[in-house]
PDB file of N, CA and C in Angstrom:
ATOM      1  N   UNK A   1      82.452  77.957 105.535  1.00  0.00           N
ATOM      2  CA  UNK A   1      82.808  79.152 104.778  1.00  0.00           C
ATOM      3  C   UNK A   1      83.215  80.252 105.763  1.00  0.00           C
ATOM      4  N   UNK A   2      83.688  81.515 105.280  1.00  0.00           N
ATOM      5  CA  UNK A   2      84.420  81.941 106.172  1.00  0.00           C
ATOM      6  C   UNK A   2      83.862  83.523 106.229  1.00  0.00           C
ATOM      7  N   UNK A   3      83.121  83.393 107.371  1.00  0.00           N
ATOM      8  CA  UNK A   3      82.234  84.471 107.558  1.00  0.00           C
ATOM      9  C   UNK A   3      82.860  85.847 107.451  1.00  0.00           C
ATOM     10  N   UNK A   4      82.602  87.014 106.920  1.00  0.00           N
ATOM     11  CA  UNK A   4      83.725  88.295 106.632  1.00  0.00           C
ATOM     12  C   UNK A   4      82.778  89.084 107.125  1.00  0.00           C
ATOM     13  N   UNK A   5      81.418  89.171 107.354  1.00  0.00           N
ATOM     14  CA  UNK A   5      80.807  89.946 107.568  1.00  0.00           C
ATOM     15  C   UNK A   5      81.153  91.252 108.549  1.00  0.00           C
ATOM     16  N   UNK A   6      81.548  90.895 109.858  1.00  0.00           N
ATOM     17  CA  UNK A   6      82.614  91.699 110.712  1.00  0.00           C
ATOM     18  C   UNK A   6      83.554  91.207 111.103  1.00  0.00           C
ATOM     19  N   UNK A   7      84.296  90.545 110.100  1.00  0.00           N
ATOM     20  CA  UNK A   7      85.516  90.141 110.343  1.00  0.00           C
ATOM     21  C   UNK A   7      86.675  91.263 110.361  1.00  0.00           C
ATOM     22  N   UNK A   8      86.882  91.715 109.645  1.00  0.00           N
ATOM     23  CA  UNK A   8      87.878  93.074 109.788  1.00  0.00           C
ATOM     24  C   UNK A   8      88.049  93.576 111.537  1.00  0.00           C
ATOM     25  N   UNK A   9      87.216  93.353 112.167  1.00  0.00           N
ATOM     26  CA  UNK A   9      86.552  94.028 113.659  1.00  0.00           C
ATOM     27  C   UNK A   9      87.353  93.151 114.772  1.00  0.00           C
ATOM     28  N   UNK A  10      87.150  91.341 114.371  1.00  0.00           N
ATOM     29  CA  UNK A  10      87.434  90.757 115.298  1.00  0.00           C
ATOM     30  C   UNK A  10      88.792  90.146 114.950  1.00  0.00           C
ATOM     31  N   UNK A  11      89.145  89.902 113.664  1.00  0.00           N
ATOM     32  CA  UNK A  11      90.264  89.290 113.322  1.00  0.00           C
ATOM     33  C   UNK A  11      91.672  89.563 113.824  1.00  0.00           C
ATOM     34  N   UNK A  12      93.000  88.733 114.297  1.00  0.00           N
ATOM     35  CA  UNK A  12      93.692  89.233 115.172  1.00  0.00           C
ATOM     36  C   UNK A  12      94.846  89.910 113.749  1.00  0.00           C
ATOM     37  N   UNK A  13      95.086  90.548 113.897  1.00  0.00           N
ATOM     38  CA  UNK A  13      96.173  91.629 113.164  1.00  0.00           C
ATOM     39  C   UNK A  13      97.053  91.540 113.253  1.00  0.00           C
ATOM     40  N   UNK A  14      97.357  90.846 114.659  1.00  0.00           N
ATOM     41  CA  UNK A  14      99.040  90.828 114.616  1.00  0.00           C
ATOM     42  C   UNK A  14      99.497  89.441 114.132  1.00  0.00           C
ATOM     43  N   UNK A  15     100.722  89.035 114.397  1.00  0.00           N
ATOM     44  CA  UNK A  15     101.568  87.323 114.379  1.00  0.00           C
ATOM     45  C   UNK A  15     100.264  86.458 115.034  1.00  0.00           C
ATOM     46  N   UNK A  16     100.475  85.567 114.193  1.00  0.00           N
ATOM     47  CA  UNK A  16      99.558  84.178 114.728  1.00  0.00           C
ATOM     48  C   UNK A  16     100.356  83.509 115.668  1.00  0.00           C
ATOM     49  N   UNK A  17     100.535  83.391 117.121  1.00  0.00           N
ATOM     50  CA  UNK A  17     100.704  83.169 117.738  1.00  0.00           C
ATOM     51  C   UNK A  17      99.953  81.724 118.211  1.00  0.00           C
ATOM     52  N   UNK A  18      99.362  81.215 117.121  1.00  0.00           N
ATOM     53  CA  UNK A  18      98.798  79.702 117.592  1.00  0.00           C
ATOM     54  C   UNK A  18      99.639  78.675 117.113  1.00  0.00           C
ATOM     55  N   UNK A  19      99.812  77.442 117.539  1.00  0.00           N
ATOM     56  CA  UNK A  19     100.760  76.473 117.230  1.00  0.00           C
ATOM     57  C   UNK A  19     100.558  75.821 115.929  1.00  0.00           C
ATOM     58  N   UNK A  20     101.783  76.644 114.554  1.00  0.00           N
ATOM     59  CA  UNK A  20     101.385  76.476 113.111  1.00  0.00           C
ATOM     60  C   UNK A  20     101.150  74.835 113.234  1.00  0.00           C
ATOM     61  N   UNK A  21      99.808  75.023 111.797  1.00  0.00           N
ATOM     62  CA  UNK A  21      99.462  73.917 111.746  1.00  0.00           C
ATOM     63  C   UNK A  21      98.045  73.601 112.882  1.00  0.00           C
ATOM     64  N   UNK A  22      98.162  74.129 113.679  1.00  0.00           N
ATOM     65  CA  UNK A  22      96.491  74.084 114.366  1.00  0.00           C
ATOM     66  C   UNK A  22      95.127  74.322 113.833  1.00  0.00           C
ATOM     67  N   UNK A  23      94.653  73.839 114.436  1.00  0.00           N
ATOM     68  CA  UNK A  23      92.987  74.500 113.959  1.00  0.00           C
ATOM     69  C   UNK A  23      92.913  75.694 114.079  1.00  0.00           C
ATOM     70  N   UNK A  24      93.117  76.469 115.381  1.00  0.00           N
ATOM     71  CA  UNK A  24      93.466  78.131 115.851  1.00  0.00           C
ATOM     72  C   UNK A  24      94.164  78.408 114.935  1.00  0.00           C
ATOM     73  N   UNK A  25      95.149  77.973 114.357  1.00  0.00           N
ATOM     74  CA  UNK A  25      95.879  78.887 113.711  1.00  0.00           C
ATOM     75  C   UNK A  25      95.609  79.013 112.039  1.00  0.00           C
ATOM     76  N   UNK A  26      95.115  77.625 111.893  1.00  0.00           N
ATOM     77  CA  UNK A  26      94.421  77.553 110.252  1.00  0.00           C
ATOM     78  C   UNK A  26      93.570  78.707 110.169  1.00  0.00           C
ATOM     79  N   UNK A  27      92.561  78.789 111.654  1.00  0.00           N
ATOM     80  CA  UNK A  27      91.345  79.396 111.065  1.00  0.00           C
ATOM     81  C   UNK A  27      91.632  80.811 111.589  1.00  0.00           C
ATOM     82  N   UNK A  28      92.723  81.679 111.912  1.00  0.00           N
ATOM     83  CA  UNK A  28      93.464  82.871 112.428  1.00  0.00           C
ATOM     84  C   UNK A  28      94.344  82.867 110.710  1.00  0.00           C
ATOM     85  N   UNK A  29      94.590  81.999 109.671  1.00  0.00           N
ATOM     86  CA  UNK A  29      95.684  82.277 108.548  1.00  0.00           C
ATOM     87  C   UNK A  29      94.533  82.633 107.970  1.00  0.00           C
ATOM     88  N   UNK A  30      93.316  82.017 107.782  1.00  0.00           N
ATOM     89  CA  UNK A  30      92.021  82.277 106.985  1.00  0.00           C
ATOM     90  C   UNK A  30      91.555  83.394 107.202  1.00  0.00           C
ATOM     91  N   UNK A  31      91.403  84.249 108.393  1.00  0.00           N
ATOM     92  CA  UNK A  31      90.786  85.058 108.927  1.00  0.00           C
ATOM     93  C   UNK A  31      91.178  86.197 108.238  1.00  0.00           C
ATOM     94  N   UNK A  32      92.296  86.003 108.541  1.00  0.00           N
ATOM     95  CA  UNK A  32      93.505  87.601 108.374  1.00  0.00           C
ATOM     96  C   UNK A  32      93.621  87.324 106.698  1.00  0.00           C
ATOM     97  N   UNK A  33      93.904  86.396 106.036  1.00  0.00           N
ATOM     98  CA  UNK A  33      93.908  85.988 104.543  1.00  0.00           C
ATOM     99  C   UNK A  33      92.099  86.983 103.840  1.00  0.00           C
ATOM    100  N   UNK A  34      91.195  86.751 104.255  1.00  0.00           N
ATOM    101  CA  UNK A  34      89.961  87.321 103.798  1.00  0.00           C
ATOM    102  C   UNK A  34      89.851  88.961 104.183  1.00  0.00           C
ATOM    103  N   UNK A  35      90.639  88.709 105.139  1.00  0.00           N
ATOM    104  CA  UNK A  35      90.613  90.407 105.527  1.00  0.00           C
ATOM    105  C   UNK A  35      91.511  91.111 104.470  1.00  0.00           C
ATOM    106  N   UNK A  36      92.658  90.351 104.377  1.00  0.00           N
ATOM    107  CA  UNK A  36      93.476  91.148 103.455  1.00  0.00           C
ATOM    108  C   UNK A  36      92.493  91.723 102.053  1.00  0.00           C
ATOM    109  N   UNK A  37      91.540  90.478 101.485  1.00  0.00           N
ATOM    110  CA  UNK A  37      91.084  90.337 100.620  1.00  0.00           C
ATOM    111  C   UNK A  37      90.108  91.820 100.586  1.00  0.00           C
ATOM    112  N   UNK A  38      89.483  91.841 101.460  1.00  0.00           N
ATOM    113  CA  UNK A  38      88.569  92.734 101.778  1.00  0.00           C
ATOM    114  C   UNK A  38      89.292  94.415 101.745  1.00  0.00           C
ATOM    115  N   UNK A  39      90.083  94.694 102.437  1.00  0.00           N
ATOM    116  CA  UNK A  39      91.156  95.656 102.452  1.00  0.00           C
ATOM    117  C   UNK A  39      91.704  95.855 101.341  1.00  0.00           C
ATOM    118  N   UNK A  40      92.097  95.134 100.458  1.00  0.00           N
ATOM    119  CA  UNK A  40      92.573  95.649  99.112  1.00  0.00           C
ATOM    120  C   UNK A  40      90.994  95.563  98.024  1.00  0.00           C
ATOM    121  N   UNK A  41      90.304  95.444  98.207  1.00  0.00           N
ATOM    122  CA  UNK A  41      88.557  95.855  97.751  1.00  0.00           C
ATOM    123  C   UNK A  41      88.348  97.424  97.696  1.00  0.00           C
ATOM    124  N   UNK A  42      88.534  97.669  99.252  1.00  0.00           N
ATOM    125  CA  UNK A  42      88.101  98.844  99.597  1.00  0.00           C
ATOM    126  C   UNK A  42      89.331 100.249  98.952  1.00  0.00           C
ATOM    127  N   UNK A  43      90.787  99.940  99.187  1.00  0.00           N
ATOM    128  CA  UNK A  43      91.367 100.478  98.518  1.00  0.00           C
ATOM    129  C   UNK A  43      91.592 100.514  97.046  1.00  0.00           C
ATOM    130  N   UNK A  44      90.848  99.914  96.629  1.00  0.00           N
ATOM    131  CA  UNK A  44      90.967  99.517  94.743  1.00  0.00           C
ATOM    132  C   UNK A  44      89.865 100.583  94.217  1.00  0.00           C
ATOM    133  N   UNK A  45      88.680 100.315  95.309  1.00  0.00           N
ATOM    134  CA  UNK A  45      87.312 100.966  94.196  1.00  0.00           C
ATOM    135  C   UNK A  45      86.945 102.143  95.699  1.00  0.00           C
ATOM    136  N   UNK A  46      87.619 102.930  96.059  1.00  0.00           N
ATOM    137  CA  UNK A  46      87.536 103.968  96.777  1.00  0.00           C
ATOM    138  C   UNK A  46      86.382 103.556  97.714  1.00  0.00           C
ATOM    139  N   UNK A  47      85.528 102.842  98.002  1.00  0.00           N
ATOM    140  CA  UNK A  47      84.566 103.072  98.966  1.00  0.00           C
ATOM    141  C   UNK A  47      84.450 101.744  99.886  1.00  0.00           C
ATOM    142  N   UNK A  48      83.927 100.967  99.864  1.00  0.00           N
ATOM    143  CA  UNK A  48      83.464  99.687 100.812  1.00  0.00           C
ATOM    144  C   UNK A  48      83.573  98.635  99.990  1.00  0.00           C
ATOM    145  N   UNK A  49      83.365  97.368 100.362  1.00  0.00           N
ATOM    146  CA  UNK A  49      83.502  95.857  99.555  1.00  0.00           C
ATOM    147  C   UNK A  49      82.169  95.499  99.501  1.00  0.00           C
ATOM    148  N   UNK A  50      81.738  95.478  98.261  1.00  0.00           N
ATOM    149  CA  UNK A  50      80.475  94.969  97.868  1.00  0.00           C
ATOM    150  C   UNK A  50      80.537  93.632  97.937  1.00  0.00           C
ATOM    151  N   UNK A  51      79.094  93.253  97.483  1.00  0.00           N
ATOM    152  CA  UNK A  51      78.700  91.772  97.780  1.00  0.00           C
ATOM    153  C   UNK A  51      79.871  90.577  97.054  1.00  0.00           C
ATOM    154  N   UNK A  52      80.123  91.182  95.801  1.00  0.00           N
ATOM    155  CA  UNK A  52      81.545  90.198  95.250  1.00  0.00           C
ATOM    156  C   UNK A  52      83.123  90.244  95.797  1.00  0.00           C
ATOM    157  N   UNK A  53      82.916  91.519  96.114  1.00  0.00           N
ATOM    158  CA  UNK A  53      84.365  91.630  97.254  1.00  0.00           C
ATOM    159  C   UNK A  53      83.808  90.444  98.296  1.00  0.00           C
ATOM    160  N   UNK A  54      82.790  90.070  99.553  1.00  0.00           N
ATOM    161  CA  UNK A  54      82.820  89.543 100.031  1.00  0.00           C
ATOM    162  C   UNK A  54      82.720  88.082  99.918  1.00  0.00           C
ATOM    163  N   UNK A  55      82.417  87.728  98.715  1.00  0.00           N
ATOM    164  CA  UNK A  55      82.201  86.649  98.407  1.00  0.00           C
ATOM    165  C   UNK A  55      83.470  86.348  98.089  1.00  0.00           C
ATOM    166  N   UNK A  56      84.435  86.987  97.061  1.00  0.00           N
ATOM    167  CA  UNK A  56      85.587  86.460  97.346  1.00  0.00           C
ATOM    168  C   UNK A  56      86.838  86.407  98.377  1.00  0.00           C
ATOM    169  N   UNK A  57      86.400  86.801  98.856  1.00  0.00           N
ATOM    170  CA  UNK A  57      87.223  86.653 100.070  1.00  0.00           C
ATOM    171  C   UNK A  57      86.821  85.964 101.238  1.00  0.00           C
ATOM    172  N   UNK A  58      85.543  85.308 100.962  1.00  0.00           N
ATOM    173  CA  UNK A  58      84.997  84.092 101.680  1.00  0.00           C
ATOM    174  C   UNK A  58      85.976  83.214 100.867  1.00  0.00           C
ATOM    175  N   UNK A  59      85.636  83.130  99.540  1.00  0.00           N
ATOM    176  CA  UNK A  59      86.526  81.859  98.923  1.00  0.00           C
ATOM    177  C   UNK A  59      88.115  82.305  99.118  1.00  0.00           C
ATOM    178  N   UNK A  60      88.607  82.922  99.151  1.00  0.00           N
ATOM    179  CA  UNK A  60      90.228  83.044  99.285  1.00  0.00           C
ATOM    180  C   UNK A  60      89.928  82.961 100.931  1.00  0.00           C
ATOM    181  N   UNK A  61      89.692  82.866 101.626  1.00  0.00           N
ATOM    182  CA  UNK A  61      89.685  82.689 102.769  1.00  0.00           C
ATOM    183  C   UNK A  61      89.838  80.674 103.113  1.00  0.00           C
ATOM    184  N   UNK A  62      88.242  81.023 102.497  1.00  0.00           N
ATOM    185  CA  UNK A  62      88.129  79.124 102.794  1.00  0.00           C
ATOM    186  C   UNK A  62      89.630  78.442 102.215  1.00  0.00           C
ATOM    187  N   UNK A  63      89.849  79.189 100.724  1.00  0.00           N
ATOM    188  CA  UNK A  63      91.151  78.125 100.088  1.00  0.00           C
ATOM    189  C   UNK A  63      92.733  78.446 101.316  1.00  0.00           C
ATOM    190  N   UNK A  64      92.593  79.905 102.073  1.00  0.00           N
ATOM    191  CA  UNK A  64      93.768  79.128 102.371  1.00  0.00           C
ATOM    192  C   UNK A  64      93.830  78.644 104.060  1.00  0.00           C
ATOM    193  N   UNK A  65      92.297  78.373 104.684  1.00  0.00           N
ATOM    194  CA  UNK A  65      92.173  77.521 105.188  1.00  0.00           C
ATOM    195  C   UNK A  65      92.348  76.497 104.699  1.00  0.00           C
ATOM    196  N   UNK A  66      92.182  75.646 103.809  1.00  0.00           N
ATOM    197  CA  UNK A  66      92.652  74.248 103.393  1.00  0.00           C
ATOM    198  C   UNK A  66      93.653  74.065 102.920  1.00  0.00           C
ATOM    199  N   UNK A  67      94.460  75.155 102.776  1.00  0.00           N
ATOM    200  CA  UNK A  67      96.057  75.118 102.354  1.00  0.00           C
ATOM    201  C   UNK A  67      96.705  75.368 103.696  1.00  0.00           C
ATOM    202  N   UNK A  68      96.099  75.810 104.559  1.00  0.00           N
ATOM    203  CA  UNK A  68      96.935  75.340 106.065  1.00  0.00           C
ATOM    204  C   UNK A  68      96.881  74.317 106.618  1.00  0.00           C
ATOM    205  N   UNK A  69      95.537  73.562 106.478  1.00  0.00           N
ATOM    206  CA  UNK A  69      95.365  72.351 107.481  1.00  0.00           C
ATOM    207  C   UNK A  69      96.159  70.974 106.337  1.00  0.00           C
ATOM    208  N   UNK A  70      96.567  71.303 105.247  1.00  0.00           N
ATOM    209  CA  UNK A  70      97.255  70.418 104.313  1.00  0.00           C
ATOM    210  C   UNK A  70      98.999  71.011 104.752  1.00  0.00           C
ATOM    211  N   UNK A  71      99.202  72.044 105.512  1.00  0.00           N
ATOM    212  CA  UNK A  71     100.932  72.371 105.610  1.00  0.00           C
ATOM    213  C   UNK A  71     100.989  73.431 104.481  1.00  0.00           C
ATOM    214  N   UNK A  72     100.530  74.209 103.946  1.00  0.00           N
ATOM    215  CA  UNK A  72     100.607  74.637 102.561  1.00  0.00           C
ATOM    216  C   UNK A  72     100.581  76.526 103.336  1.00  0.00           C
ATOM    217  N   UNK A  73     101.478  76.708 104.129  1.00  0.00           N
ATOM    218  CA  UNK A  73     100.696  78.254 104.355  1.00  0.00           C
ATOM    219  C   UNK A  73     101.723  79.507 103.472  1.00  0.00           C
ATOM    220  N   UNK A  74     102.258  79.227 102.546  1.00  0.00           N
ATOM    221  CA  UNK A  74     102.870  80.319 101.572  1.00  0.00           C
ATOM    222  C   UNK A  74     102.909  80.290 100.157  1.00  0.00           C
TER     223      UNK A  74
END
């Protein structure tokens, strides 16, 4: 599962620069994919991402980790 806890902090922001289709890069599409998730949380309900913001964006995270390591990244 795809830890968000301080993910926003470490996640890389810019171009995935890992070779599409990698493990690095599955788990860099996941990363930045949950962050997004998290980021539009915080701008929706004016303050921070509560416990269901993070939970979903563990799961939209995990799903599009497995939609990368299947070729599936759009």
């Amino acid at each position: 599962m795809t830890d968000v806890s301080q993910l926003a902090v470490h996640v890389n922001r810019g171009p995935n620069t890992a070779p599409r289709g990698s493990e690095e890069f599955c788990r860099t599409y996941a990363q930045q994919t949950a962050v997004s998730r998290i980021e539009a949380a915080r701008n929706g309900n004016g303050g921070g991402a509560n416990g269901f913001d993070r939970l979903r964006a563990e799961q939209e995270g995990d799903r599009a980790y497995e939609r990368c390591r299947s070729g599936r990244t759009n």
